[in-house]
N, C-alpha and C. Protein backbone atom coordinates (compact mmCIF):
# COMPACT_ATOMS: atom_id res chain seq x y z
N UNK A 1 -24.24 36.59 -69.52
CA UNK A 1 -24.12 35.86 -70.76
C UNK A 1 -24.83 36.61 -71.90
N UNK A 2 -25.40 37.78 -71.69
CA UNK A 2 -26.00 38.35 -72.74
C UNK A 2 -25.48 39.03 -73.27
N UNK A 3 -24.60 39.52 -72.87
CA UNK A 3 -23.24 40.79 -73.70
C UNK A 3 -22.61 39.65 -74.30
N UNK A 4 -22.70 37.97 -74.15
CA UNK A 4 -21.60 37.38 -75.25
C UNK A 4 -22.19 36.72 -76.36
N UNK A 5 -21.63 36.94 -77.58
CA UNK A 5 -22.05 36.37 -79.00
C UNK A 5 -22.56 34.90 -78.56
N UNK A 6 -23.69 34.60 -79.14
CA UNK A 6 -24.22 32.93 -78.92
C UNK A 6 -23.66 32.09 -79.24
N UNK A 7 -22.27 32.22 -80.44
CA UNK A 7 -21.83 30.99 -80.63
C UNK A 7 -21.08 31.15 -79.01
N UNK A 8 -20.47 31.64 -79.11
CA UNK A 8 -19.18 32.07 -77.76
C UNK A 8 -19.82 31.53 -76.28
N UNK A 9 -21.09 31.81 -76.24
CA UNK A 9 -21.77 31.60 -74.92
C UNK A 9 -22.35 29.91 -75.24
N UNK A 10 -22.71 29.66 -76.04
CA UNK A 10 -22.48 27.91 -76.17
C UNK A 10 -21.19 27.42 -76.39
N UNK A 11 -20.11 27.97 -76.61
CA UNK A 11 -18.92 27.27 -76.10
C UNK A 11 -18.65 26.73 -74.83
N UNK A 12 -19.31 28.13 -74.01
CA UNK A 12 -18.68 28.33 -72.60
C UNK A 12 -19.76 27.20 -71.71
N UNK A 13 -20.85 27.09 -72.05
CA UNK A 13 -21.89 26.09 -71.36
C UNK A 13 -21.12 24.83 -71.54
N UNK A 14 -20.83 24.64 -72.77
CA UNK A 14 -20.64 23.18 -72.88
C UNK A 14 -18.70 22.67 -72.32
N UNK A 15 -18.09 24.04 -72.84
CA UNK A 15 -16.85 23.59 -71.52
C UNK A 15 -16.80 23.39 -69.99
N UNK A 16 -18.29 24.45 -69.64
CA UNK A 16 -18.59 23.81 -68.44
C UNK A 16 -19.30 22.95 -67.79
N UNK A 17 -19.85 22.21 -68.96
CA UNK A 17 -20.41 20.80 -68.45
C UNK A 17 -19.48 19.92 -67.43
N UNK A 18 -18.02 19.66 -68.37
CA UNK A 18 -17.35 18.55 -67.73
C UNK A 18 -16.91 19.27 -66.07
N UNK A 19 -16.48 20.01 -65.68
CA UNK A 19 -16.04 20.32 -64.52
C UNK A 19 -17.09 20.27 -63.31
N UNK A 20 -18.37 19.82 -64.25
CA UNK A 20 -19.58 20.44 -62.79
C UNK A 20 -19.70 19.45 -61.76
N UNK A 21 -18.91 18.16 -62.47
CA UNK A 21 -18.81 16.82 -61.63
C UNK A 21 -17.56 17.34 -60.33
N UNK A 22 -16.19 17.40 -61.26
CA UNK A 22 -15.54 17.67 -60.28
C UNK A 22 -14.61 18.75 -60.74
N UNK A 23 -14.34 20.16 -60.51
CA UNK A 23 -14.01 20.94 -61.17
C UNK A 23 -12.30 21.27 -61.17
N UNK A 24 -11.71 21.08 -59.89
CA UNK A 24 -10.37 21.36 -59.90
C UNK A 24 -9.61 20.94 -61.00
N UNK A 25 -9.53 19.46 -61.67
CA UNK A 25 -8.66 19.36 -62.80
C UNK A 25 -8.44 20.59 -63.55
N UNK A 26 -9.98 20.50 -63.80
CA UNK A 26 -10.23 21.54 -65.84
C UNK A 26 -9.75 23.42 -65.36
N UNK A 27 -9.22 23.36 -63.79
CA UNK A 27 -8.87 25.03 -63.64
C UNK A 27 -7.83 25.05 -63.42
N UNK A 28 -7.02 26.44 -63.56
CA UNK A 28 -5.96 26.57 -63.22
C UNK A 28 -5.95 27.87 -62.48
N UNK A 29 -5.22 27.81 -60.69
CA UNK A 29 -5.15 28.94 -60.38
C UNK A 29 -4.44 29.53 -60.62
N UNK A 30 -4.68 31.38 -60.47
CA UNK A 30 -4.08 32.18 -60.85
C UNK A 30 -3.01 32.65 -59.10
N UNK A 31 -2.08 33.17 -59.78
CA UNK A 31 -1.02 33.56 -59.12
C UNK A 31 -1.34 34.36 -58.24
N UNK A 32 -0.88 34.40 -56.48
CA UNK A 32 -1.75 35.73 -55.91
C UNK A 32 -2.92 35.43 -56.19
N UNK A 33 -3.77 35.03 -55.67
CA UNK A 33 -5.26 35.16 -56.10
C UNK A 33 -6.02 33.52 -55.71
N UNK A 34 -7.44 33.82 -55.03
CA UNK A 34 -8.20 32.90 -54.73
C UNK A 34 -8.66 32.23 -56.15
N UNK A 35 -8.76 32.86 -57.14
CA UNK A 35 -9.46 32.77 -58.43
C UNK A 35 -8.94 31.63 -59.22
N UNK A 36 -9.86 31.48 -59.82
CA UNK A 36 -9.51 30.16 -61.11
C UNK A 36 -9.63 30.52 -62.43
N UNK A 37 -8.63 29.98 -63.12
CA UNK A 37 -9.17 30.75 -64.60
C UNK A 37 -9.54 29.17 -65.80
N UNK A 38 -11.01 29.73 -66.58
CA UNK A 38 -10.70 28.30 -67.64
C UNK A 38 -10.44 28.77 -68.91
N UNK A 39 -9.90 28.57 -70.01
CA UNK A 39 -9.65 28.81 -71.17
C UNK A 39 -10.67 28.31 -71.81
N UNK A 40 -11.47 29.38 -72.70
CA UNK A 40 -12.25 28.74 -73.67
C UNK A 40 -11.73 29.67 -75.04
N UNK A 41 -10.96 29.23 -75.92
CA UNK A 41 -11.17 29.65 -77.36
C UNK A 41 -9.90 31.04 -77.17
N UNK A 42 -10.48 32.00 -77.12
CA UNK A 42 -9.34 33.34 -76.88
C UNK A 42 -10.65 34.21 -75.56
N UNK A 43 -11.64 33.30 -75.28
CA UNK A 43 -11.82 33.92 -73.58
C UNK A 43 -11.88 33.64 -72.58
N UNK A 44 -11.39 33.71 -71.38
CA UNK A 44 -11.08 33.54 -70.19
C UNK A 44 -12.58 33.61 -69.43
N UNK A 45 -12.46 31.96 -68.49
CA UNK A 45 -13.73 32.41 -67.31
C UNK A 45 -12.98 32.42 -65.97
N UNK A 46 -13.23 33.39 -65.44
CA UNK A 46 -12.76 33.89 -63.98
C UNK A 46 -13.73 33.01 -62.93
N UNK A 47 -13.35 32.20 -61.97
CA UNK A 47 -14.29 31.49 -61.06
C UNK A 47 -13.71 31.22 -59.74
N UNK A 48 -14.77 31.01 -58.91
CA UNK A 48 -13.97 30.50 -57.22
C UNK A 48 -14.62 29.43 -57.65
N UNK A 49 -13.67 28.77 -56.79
CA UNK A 49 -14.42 26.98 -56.90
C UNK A 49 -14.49 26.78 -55.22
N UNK A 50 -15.04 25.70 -55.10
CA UNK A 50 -14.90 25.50 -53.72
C UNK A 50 -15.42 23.64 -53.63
N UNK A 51 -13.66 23.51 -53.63
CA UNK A 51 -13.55 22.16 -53.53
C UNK A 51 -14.35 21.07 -52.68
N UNK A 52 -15.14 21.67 -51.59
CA UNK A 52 -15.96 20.38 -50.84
C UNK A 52 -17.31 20.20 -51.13
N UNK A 53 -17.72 21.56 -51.53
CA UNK A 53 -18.89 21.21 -52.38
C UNK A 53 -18.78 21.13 -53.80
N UNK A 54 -17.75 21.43 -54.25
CA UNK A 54 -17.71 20.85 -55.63
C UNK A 54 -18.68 22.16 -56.51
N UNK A 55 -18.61 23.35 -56.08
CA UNK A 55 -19.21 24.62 -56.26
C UNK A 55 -18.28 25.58 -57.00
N UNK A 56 -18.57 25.87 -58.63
CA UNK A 56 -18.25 26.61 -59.58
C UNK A 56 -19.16 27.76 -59.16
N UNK A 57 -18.02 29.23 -59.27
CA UNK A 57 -19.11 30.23 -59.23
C UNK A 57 -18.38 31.57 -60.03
N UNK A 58 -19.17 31.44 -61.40
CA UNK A 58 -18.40 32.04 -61.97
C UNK A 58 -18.71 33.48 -61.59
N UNK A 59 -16.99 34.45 -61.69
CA UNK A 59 -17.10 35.78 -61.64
C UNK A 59 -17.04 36.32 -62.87
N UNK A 60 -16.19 36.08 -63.77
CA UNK A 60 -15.97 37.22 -65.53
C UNK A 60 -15.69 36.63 -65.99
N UNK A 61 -16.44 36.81 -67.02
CA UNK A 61 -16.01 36.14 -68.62
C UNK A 61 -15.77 37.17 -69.53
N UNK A 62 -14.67 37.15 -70.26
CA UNK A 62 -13.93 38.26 -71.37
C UNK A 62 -13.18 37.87 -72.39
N UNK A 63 -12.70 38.53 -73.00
CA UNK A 63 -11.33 38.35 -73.78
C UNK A 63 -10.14 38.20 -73.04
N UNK A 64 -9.22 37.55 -73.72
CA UNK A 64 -7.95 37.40 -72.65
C UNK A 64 -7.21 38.45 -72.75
N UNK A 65 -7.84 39.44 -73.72
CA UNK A 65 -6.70 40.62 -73.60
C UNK A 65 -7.28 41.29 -72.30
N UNK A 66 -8.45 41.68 -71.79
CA UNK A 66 -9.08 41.86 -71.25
C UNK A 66 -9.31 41.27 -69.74
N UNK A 67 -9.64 40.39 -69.53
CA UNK A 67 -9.91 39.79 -68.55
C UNK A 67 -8.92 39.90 -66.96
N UNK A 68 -7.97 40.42 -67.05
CA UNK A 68 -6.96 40.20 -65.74
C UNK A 68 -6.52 41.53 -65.37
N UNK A 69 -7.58 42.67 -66.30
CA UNK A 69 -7.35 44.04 -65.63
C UNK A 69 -8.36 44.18 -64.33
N UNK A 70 -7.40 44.66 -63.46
CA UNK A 70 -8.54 44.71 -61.99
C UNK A 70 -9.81 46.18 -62.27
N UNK A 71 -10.14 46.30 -61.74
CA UNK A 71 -11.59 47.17 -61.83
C UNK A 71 -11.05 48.18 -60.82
């Protein structure tokens, strides 16, 4: 969270307030892929969730131009 601008990184806290209860609604999986993606603004958070514990774990946060190139 330190490479992201502070307004941008208090976006992303407070979109992830609501999901910490129960997270599957607020994600959408990605195609091929264990991963979840959430939309905040024009950046993407990359996450596994794990539905029985109810466990967000985020992997990348980027730009959406950005975000879905593999490494």
């Amino acid at each position: 969270m330190s490479r992201i601008d502070p307004p941008v990184a208090k976006r992303i806290l407070r979109k992830l307030e609501k999901p910490a209860v129960n997270p599957i609604p607020f994600f959408s999986r990605l195609v091929a892929a264990d991963e979840y993606r959430l939309r905040i603004g024009d950046c993407r958070l990359l996450a596994a969730l794990d539905g029985a514990s109810k466990t967000i774990l985020v992997e990348r946060v980027d730009h959406r131009s950005r975000i879905y190139e593999r490494v």
